[in-house]
N, C-alpha and C. Protein backbone atom coordinates (compact mmCIF):
# COMPACT_ATOMS: atom_id res chain seq x y z
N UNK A 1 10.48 -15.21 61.31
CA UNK A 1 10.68 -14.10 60.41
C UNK A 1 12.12 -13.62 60.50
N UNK A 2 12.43 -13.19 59.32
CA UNK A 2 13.99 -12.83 59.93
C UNK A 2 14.25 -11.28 58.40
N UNK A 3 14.98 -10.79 58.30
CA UNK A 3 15.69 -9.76 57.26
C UNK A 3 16.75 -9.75 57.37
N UNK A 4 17.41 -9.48 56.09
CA UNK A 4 19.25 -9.95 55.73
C UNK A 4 19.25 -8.63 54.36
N UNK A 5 20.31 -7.89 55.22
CA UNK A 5 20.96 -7.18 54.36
C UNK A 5 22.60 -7.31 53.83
N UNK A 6 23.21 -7.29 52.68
CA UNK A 6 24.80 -7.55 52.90
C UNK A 6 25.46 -6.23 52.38
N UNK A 7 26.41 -6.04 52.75
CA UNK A 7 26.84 -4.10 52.45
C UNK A 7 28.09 -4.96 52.97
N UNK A 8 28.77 -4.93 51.40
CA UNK A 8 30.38 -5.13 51.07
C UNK A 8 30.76 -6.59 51.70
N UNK A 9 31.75 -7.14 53.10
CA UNK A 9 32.19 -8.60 53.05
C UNK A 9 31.27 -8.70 54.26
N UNK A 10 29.93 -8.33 54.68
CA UNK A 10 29.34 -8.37 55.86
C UNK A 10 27.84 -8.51 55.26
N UNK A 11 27.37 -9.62 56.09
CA UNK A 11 25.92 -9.62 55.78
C UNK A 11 25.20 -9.64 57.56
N UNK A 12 24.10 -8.85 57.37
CA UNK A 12 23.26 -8.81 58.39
C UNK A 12 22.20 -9.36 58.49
N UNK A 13 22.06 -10.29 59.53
CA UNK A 13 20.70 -10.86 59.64
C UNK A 13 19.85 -10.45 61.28
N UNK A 14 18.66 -10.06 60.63
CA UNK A 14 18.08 -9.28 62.20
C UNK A 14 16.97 -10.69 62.38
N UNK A 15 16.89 -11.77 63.17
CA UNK A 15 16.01 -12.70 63.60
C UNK A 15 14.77 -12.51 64.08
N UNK A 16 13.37 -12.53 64.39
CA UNK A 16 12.53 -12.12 64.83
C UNK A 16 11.38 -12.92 65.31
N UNK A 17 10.65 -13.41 66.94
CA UNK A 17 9.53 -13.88 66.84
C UNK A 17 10.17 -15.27 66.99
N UNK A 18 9.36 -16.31 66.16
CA UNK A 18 9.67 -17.54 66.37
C UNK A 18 10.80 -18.25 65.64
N UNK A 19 11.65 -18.53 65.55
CA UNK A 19 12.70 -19.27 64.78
C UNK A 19 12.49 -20.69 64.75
N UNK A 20 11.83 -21.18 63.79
CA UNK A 20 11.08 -22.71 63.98
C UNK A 20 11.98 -23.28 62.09
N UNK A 21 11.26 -24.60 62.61
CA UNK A 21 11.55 -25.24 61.37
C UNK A 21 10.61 -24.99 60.31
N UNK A 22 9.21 -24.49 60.43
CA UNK A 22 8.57 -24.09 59.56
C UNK A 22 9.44 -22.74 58.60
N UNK A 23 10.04 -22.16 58.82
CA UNK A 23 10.77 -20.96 58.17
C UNK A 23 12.29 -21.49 57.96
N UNK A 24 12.65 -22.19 58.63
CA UNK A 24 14.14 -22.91 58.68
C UNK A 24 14.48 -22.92 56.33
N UNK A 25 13.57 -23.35 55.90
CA UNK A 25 13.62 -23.65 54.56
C UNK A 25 14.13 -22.08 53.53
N UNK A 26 13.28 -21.63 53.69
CA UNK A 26 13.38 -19.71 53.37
C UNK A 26 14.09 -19.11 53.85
N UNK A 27 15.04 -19.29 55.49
CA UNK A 27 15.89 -18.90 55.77
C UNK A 27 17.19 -19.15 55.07
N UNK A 28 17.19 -20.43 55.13
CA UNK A 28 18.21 -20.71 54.28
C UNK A 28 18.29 -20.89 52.62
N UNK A 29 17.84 -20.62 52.26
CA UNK A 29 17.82 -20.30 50.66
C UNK A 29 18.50 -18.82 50.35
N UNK A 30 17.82 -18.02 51.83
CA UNK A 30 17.70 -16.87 51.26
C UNK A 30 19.62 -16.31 51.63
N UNK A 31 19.62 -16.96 52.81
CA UNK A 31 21.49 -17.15 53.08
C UNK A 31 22.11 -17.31 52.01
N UNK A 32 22.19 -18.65 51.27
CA UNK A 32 22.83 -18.85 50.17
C UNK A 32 22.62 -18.18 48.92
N UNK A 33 21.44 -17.07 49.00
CA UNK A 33 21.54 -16.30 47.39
C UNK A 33 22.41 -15.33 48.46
N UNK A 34 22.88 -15.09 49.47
CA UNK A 34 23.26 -13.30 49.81
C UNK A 34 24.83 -13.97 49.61
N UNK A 35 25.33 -15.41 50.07
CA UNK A 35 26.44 -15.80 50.28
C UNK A 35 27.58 -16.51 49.51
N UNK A 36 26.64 -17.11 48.63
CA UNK A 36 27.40 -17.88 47.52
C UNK A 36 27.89 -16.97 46.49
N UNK A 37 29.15 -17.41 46.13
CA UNK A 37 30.09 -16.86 45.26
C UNK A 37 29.86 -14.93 45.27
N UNK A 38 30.02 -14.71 46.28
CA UNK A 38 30.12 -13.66 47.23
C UNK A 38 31.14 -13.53 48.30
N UNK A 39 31.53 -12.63 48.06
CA UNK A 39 32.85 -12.34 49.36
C UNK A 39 32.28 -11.73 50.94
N UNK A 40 31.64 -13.05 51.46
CA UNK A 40 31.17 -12.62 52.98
C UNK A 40 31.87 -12.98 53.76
N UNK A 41 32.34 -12.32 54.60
CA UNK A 41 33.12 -13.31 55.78
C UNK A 41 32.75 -13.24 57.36
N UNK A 42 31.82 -12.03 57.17
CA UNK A 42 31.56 -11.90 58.40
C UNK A 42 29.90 -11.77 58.68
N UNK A 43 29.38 -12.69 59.08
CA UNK A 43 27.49 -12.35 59.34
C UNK A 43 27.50 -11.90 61.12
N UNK A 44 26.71 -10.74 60.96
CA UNK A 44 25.48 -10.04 62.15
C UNK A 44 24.61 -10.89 62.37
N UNK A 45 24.04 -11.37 63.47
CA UNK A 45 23.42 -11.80 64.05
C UNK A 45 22.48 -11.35 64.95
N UNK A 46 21.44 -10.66 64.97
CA UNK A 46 20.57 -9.90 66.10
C UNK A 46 19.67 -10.97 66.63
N UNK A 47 19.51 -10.93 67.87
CA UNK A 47 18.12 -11.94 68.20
C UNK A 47 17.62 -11.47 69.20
N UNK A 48 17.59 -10.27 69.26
CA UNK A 48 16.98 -9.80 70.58
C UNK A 48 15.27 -9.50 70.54
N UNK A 49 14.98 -9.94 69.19
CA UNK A 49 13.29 -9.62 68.76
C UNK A 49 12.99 -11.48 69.30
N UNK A 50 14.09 -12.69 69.22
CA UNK A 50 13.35 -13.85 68.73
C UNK A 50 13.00 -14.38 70.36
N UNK A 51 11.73 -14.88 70.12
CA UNK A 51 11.15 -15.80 71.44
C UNK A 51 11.80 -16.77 71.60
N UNK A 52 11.97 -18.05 70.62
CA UNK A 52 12.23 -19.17 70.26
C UNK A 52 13.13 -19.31 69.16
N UNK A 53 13.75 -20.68 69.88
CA UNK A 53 14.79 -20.87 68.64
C UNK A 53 15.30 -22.42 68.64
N UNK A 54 14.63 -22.87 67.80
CA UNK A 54 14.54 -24.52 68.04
C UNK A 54 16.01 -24.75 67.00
N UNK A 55 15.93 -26.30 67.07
CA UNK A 55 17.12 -26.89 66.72
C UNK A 55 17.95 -26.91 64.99
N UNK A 56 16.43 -26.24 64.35
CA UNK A 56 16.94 -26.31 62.98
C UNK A 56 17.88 -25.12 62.43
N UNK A 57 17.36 -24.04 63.05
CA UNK A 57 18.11 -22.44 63.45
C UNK A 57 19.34 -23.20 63.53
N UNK A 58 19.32 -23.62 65.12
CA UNK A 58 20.49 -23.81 65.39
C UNK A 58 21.74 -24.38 64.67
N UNK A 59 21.24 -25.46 63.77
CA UNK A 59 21.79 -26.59 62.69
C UNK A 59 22.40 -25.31 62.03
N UNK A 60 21.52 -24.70 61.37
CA UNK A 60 21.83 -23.59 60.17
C UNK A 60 22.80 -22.57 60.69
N UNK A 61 23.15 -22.16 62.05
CA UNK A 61 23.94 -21.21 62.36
C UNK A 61 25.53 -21.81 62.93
N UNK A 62 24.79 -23.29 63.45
CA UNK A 62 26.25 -23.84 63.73
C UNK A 62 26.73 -24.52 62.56
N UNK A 63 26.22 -24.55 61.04
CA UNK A 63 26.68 -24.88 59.88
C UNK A 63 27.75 -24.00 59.20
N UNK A 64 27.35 -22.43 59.71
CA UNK A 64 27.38 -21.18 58.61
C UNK A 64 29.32 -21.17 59.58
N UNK A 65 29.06 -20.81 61.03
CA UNK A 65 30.22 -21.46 61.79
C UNK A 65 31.41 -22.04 61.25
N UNK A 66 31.44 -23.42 61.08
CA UNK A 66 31.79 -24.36 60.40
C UNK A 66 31.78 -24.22 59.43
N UNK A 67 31.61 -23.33 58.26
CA UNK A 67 31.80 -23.15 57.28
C UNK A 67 32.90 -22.17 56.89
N UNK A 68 33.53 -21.57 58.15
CA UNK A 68 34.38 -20.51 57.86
C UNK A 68 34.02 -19.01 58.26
N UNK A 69 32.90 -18.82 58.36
CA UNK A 69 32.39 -17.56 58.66
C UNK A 69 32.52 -17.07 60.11
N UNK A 70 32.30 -15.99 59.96
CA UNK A 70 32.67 -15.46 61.26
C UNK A 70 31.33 -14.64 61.88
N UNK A 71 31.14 -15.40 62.99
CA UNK A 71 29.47 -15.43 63.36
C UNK A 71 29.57 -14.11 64.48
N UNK A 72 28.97 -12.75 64.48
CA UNK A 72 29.07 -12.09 65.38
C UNK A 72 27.44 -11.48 66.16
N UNK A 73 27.28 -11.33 67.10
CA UNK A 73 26.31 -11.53 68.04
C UNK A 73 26.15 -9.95 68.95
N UNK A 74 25.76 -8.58 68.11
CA UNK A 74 25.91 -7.63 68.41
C UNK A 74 25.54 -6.97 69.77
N UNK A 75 23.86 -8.02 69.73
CA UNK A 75 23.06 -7.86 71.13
C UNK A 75 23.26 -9.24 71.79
N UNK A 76 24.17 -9.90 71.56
CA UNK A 76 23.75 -10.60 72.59
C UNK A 76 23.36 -11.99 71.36
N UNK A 77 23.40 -13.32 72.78
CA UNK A 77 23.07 -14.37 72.09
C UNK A 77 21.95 -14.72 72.58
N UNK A 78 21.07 -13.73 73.60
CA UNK A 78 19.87 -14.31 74.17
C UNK A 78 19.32 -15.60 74.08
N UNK A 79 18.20 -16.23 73.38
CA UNK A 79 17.82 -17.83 73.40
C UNK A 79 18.61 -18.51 73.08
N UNK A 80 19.58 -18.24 72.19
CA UNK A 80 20.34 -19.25 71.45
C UNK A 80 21.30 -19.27 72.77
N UNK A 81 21.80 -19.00 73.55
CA UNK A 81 22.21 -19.21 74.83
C UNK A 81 21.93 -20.81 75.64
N UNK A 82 20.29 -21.00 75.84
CA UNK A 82 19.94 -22.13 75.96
C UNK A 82 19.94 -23.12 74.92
N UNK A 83 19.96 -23.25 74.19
CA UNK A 83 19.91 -24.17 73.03
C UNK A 83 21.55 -24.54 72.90
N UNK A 84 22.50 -23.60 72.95
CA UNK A 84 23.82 -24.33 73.01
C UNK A 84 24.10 -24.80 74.94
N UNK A 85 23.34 -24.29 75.93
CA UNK A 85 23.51 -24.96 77.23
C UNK A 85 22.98 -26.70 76.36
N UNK A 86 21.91 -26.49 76.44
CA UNK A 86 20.93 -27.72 75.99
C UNK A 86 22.06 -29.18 75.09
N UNK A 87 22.76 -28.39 74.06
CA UNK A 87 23.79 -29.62 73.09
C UNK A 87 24.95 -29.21 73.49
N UNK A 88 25.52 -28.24 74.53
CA UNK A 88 26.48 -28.59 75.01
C UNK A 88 27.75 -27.83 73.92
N UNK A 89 27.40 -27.44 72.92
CA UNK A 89 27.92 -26.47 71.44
C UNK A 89 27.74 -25.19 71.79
N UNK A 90 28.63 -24.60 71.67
CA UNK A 90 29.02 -23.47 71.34
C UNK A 90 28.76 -22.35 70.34
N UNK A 91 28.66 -21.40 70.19
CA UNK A 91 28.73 -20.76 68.49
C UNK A 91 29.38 -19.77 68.59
């Protein structure tokens, strides 16, 4: 589960619960209507609600990365912590 608000060149995304590939699809759709041909440069990141956070998350956040954006991590990178120990990547 996740919610995304954007207010001016900043979009917020609050993560929640399980971060799986079953939702991986809706997550990202819903990124690209807040982001495309939109002036974002900077995404929020909360994950202090998420249990889990498998590899497709990860794909999608070390994409957004690499894309220019500027990934910020207000609480913390909690799980996603292990998952970049795990590939050795960064975010």
């Amino acid at each position: 589960m996740f919610e995304m608000r954007k207010k001016n060149e900043k979009l917020k995304i609050v993560l929640k619960e399980s971060c799986d590939i079953s939702e991986v699809e809706d997550f990202l759709k819903e990124i690209r209507k807040k982001v495309e041909g939109k002036k974002v440069k900077e995404i929020e990141i909360f994950l202090s609600e998420v249990d889990t956070l498998d590899t497709s998350f990860f794909q999608v956040l070390l994409s957004l990365k690499r894309s220019g954006y500027k990934l910020v991590f207000p609480e913390g990178k909690g799980v996603l912590e292990e998952v970049e120990t795990l590939y050795g990547i960064t975010i």
